[in-house]
N, C-alpha and C. Protein backbone atom coordinates (compact mmCIF):
# COMPACT_ATOMS: atom_id res chain seq x y z
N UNK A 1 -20.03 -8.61 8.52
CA UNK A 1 -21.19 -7.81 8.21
C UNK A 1 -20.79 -6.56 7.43
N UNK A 2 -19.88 -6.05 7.77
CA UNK A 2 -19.28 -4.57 7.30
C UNK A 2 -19.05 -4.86 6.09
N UNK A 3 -18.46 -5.98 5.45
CA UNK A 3 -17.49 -6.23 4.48
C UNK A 3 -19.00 -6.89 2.99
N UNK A 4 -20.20 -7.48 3.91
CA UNK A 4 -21.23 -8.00 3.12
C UNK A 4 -22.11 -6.39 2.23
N UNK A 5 -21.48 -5.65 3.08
CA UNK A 5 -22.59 -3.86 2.96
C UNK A 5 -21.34 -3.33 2.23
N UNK A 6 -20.33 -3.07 2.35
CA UNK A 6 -19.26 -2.67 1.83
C UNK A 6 -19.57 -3.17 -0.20
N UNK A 7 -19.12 -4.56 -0.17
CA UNK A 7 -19.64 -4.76 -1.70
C UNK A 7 -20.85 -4.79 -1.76
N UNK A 8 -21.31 -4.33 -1.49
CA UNK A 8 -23.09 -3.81 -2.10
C UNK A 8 -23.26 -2.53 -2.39
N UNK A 9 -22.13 -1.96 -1.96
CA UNK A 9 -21.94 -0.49 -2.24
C UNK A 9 -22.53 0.43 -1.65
N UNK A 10 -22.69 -0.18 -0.02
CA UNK A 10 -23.65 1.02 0.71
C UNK A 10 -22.92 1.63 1.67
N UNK A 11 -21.64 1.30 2.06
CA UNK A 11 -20.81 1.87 2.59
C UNK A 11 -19.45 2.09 2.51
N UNK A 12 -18.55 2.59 3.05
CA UNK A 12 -16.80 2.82 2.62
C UNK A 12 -16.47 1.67 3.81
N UNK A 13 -16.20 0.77 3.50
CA UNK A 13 -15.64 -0.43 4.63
C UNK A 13 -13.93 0.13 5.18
N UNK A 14 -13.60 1.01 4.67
CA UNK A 14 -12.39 1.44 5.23
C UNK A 14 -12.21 2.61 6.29
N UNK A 15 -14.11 3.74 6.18
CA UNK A 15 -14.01 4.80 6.28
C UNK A 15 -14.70 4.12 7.68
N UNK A 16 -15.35 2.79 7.86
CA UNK A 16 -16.41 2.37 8.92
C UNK A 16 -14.75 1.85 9.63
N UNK A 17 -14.03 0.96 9.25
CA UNK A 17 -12.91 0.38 10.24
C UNK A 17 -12.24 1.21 11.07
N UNK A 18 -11.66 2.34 10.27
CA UNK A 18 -11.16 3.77 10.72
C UNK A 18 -12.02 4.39 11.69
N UNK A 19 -12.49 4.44 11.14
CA UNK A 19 -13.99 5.22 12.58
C UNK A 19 -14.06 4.45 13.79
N UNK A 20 -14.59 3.30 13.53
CA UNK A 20 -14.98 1.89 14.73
C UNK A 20 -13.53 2.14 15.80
N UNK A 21 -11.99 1.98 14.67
CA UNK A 21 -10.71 1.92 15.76
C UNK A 21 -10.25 3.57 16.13
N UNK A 22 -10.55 4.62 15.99
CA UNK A 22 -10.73 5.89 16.43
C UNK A 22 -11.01 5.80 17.51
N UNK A 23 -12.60 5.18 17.42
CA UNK A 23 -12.96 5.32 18.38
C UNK A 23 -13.24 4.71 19.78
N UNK A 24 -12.10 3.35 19.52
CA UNK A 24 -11.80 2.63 20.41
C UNK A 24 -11.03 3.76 21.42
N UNK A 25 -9.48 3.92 20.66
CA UNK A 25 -8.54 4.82 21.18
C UNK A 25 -9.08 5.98 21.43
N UNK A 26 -9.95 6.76 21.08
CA UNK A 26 -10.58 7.56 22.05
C UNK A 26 -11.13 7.23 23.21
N UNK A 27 -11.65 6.09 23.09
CA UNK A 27 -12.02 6.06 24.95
C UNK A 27 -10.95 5.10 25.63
N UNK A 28 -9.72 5.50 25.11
CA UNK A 28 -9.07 4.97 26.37
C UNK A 28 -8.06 3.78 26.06
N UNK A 29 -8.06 2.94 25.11
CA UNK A 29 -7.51 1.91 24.48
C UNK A 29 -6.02 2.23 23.96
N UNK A 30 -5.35 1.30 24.64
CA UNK A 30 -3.87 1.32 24.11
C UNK A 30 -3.46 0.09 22.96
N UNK A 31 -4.37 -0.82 22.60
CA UNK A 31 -3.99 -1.53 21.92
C UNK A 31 -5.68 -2.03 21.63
N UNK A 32 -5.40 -2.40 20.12
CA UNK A 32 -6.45 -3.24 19.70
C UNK A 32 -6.66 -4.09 18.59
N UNK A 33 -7.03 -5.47 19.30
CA UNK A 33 -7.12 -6.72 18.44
C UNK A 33 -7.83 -6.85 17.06
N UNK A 34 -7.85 -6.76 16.01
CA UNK A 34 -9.30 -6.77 15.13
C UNK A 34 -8.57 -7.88 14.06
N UNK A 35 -9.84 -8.76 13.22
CA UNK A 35 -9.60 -9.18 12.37
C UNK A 35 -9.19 -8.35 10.99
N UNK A 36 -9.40 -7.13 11.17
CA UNK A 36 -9.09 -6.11 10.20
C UNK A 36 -7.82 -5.18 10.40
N UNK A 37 -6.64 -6.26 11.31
CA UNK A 37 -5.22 -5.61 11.45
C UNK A 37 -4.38 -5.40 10.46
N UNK A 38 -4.50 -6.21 9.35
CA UNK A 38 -3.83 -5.99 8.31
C UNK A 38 -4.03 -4.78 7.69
N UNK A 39 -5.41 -4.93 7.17
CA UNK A 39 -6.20 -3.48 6.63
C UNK A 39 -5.81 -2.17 7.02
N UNK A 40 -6.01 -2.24 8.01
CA UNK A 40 -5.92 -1.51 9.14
C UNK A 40 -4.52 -0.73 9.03
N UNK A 41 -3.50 -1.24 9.25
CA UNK A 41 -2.40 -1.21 9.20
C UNK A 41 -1.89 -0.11 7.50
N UNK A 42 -2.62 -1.16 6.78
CA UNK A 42 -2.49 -0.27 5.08
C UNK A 42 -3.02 1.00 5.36
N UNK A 43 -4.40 1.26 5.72
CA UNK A 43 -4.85 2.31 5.65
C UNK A 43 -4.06 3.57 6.47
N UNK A 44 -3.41 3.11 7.80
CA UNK A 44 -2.72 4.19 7.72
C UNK A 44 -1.96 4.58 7.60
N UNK A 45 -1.09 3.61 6.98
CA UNK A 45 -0.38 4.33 5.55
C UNK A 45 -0.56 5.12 4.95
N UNK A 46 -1.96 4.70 4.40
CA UNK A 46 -2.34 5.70 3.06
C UNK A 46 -3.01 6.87 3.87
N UNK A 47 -2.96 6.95 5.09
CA UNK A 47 -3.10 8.52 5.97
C UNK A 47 -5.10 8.38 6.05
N UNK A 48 -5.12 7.61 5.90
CA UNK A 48 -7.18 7.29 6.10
C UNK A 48 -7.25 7.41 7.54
N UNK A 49 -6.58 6.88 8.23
CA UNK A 49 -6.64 6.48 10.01
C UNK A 49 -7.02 8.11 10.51
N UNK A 50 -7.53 8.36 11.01
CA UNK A 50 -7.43 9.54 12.24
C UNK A 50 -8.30 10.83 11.38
């Protein structure tokens, strides 16, 4: 769904993943599964995460 709104240009699909896994680990989460681990992973690299 994120990724169908993302190319339509109505949202930052990187700035929504970042947010969504924030805010997992804010409430409490030591680990988390997503189909967007790869991504995920790049972005905080590139310092987007947090």
């Amino acid at each position: 769904m994120w990724g169908t709104v993302a190319r339509a240009g109505i949202l930052d699909e990187a700035a929504i993943v970042c947010e969504t896994a924030a805010g997992v680990f804010r409430a409490g989460a030591n680990i988390l599964i997503s189909y967007y681990a790869k991504e995920l992973a790049g972005w905080i690299d590139e310092g987007r995460f947090g």
